[in-house]
Protein backbone atom coordinates (compact mmCIF):
# COMPACT_ATOMS: atom_id res chain seq x y z
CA UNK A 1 88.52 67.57 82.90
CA UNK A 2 85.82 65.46 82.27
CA UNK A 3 85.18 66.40 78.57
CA UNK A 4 87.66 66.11 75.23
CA UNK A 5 89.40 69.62 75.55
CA UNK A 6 92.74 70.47 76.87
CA UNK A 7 93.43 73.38 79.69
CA UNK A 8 94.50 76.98 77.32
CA UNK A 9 97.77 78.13 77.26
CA UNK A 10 97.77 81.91 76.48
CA UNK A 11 94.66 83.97 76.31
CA UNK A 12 94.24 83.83 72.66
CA UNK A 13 93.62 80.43 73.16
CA UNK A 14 91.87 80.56 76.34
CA UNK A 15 89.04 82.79 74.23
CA UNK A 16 88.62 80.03 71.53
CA UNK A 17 86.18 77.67 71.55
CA UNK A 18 86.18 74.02 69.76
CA UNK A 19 82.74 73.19 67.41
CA UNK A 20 81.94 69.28 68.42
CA UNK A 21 80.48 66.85 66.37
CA UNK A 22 77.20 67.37 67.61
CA UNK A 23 77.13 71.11 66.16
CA UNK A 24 77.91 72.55 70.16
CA UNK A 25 81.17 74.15 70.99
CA UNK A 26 83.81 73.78 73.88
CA UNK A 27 85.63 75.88 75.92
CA UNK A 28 88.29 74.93 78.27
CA UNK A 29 89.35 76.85 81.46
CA UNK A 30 92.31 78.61 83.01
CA UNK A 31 94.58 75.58 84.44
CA UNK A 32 94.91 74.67 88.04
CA UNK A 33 92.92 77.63 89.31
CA UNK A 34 93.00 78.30 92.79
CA UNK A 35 89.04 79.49 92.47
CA UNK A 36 86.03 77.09 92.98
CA UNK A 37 83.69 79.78 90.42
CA UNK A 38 84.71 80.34 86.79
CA UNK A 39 85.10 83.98 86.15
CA UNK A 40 81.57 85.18 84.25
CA UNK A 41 84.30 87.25 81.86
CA UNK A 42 85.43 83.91 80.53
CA UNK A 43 82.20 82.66 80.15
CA UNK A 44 80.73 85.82 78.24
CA UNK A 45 83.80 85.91 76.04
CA UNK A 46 83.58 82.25 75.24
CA UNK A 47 79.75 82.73 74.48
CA UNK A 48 80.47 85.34 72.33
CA UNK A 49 83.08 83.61 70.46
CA UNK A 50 80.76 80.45 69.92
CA UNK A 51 77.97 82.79 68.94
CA UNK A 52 79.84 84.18 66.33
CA UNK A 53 81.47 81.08 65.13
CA UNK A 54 78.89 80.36 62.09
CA UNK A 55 78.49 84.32 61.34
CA UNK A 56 78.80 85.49 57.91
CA UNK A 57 82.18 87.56 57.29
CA UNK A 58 82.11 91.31 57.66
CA UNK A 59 79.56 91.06 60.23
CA UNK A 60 81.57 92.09 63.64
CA UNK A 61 79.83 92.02 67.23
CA UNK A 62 77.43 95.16 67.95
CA UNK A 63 75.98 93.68 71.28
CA UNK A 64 75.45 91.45 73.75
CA UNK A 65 72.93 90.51 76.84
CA UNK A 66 73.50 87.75 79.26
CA UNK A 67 72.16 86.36 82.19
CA UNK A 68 74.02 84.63 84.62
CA UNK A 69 72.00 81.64 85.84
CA UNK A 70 74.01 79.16 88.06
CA UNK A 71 77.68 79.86 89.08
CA UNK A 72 80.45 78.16 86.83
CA UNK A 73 83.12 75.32 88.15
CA UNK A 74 86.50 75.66 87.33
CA UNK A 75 87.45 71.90 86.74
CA UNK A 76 85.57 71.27 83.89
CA UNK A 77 84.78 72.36 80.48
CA UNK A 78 82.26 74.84 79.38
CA UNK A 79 79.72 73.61 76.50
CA UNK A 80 77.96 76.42 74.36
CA UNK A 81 74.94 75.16 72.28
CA UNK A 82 73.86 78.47 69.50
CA UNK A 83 70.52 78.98 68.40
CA UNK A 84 69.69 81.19 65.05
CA UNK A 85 67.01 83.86 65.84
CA UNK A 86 67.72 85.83 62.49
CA UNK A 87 70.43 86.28 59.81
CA UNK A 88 69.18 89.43 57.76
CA UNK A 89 70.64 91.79 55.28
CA UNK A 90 72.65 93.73 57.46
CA UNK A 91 71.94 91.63 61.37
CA UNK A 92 72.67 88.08 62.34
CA UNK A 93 71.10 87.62 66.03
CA UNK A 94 72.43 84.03 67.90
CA UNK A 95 71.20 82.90 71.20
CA UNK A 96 74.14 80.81 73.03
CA UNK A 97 73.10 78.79 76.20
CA UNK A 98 76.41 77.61 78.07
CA UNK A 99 76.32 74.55 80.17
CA UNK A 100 78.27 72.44 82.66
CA UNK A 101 77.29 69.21 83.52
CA UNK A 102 74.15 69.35 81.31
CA UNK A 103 72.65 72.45 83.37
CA UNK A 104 72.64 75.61 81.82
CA UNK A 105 74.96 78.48 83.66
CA UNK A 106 74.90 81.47 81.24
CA UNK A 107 72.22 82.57 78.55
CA UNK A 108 73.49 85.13 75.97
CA UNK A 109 71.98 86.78 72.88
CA UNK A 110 74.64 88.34 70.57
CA UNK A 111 73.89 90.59 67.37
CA UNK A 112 76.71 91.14 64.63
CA UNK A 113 76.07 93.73 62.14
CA UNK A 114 77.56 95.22 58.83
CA UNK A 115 79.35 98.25 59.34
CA UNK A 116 77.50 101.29 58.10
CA UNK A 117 78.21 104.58 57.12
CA UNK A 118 76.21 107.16 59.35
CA UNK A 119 75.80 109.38 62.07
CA UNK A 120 79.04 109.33 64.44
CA UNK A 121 79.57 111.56 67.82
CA UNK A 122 80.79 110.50 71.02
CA UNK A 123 81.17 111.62 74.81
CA UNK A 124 84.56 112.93 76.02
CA UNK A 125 87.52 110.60 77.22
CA UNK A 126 87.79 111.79 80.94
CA UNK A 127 91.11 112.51 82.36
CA UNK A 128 93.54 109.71 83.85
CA UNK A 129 97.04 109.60 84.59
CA UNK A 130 99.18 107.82 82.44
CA UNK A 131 99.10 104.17 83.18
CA UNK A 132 102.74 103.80 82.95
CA UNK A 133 103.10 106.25 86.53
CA UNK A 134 100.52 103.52 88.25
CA UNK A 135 100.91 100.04 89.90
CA UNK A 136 99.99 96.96 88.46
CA UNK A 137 97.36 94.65 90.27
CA UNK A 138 99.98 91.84 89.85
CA UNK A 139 102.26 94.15 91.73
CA UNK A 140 99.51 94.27 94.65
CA UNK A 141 98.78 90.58 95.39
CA UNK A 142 98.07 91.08 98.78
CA UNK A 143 95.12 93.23 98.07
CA UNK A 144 93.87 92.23 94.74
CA UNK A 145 91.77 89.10 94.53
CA UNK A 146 93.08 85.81 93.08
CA UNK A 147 91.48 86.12 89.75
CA UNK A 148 94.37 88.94 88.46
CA UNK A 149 97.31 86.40 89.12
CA UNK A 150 94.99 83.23 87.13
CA UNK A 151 94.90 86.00 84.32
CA UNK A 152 98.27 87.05 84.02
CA UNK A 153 97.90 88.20 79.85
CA UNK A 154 95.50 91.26 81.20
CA UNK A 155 97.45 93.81 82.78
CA UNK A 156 95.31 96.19 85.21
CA UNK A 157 96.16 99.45 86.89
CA UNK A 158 93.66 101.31 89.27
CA UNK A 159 93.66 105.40 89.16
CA UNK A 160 93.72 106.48 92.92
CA UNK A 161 91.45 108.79 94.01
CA UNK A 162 92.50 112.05 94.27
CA UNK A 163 89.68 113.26 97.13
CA UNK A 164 85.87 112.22 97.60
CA UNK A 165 84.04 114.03 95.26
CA UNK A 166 83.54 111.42 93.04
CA UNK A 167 82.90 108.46 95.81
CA UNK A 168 80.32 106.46 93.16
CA UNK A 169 83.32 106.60 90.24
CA UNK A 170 86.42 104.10 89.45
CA UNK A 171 88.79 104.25 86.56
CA UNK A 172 91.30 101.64 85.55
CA UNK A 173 93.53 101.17 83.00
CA UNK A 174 93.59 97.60 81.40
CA UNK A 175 95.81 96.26 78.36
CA UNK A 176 96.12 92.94 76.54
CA UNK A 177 99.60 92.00 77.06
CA UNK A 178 99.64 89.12 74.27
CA UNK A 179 98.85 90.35 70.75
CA UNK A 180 95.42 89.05 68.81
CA UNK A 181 95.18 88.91 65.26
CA UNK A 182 93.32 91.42 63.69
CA UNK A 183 89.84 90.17 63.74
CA UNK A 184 87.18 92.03 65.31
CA UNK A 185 85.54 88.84 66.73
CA UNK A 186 88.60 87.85 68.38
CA UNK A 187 89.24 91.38 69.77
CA UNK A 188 85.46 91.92 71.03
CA UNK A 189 85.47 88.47 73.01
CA UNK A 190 89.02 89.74 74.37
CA UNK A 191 87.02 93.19 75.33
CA UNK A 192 84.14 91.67 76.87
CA UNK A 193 86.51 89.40 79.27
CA UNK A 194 88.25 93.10 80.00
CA UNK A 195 84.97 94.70 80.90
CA UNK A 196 84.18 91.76 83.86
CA UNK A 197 87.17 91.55 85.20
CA UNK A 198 87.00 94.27 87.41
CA UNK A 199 83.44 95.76 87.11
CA UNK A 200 81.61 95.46 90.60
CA UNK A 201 84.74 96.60 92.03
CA UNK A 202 83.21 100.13 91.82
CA UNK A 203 80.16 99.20 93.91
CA UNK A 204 82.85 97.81 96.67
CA UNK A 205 84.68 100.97 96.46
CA UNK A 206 81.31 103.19 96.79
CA UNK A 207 80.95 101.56 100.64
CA UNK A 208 84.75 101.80 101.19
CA UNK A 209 85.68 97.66 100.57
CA UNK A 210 88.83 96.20 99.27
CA UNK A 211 88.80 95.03 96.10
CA UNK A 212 89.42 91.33 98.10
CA UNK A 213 85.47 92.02 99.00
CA UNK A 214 85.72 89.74 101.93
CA UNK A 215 82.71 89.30 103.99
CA UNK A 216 80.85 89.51 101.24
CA UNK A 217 79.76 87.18 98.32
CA UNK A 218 79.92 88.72 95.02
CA UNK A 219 78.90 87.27 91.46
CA UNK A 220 77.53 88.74 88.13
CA UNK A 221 73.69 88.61 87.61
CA UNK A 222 73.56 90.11 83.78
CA UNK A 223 75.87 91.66 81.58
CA UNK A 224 74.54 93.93 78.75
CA UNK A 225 77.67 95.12 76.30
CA UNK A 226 77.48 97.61 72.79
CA UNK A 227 80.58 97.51 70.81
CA UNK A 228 80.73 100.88 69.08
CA UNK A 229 84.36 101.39 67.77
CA UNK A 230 87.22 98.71 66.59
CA UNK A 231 89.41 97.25 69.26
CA UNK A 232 93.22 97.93 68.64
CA UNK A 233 95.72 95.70 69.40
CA UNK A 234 97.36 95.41 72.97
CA UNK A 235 96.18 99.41 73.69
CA UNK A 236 95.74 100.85 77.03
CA UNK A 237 92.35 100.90 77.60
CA UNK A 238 90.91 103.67 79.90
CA UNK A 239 87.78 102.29 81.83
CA UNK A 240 85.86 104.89 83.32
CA UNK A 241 82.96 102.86 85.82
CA UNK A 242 80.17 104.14 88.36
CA UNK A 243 78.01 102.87 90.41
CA UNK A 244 74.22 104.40 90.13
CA UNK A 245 72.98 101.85 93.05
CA UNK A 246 72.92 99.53 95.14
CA UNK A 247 69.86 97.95 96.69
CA UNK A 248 68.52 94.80 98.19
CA UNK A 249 71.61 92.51 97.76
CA UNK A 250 72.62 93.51 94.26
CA UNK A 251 75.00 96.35 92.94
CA UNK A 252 74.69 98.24 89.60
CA UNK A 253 77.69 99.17 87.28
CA UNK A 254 78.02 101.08 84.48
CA UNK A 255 81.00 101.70 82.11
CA UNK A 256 82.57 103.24 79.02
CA UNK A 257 85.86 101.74 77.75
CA UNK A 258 88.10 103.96 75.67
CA UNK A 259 90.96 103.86 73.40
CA UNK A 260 94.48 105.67 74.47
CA UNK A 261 93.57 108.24 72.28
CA UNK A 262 89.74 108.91 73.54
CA UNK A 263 87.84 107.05 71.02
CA UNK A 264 84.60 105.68 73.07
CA UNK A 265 85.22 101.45 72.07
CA UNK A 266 82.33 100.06 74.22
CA UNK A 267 79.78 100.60 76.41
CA UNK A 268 79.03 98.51 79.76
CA UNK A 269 76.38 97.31 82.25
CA UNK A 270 76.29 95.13 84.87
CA UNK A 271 74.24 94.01 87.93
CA UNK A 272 76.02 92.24 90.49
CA UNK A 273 74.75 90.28 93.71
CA UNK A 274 76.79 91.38 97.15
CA UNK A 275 75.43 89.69 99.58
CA UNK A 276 76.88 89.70 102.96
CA UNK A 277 78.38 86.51 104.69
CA UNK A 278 76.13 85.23 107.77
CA UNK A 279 78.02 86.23 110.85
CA UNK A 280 76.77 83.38 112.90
């Protein structure tokens, strides 16, 4: 790598980033990847963790908007330079520009709040088998894409379909093998690499694709995120995704990620390019 920071062992690690003397932050990349693009989940959760970095205590992630700019490289280091917009009584807002090679691949603004007393409802948990009676993507490595065996601390199980009445829905079943200390930073970042890593999936599966997507290109635009509920530690996660559209080269996502016992932890939305390959 061309910078001072050492390939992650273990996704704790992987999550982290290192302040430099200059004030910016570092953070390295999964070693010896097979890929050419750095997964946008790593980059979002390494933005987030950065952004947070200088945030007062007691003041947890509440949300998060990025914009993909340029696609990532996996050989080198990731540099995050954070911006104060506003550190009130009860909000902190960063903005967090990451960069490789001095050109900026990811913009992000992140809010933290203090928790609140208030208000509290939530939509229902839809139904899903249990995970433990479904196959592991690192089970299926002839049809799942590369990325799932470079992140082998995430397990991931899809919920078949059970007929077509649902043909713009996907659920899967994710879980943190490696435990994270309880910090709701830490846990959020962990959450927000979760919630990319298998997101435009569901616009694939709307048009009948494998999850390999080939003949197509496929990268994240934006990301938008709300954190509404605590993470726990190394729960099975339901995520319950749909597709509302896709139009003109790019595919929309939306998701809700839930606890194992139906608390609502996160909300998601993403816009995705899928572009076809030239056939010529």
């Amino acid at each position: 790598m061309s910078e001072s920071v050492g390939a992650p062992d273990g996704l704790l690690a992987l999550l982290s980033v290192e302040p430099q003397p200059d004030g910016t932050y570092l953070g390295g990349v999964v070693a010896g990847s097979q890929l050419t693009r750095l997964f946008g989940g790593l980059v979002l959760a390494q933005a987030l963790a950065a952004a947070g970095a200088s945030v007062k205590a007691g003041r947890a992630p509440h949300s998060l908007h990025a914009y993909f700019l340029r696609p990532g490289h996996t050989e080198e280091p990731v540099r995050y330079r954070v911006e104060s917009l506003r550190d009130g009584r009860a909000f902190t807002t960063h903005r967090v520009t990451a960069e490789q090679a001095g050109r900026p691949i990811l913009t992000m603004i992140a809010s933290f709040h203090v928790p609140e007393s208030g208000l509290a409802h939530q939509i229902t948990a839809p139904d899903a088998p249990d995970p433990h009676t479904l196959r592991s993507v690192h089970d299926c490595s002839d049809t799942e894409p590369v990325i799932y065996r470079e992140w082998p601390w995430i397990d991931l199980r899809r919920v078949p379909r059970t007929d077509g009445s649902e043909p713009t829905r996907a659920r899967v079943w994710c879980r943190v093998l490696e435990s994270l200390p309880d910090d709701p930073l830490v846990r959020a970042c962990a959450l927000a690499a979760i919630a990319d890593l298998s997101f435009l999936s569901v616009v694939l599966w709307t048009h009948g694709l494998g999850m390999e997507h080939d003949g197509y290109i496929l990268a994240s635009l934006d990301h938008a995120m709300w954190f509404h509920r605590p993470v726990p530690d190394q729960d099975w996660l339901l995520y319950d995704q749909q597709s509302p559209s896709s139009a003109d080269g790019r595919g929309m996502a939306t998701g809700n990620i839930y606890s194992s016992d139906g608390a609502l932890l996160a909300t998601v939305a993403q816009e995705g390019l899928l572009r076809p390959l030239s056939t010529e």
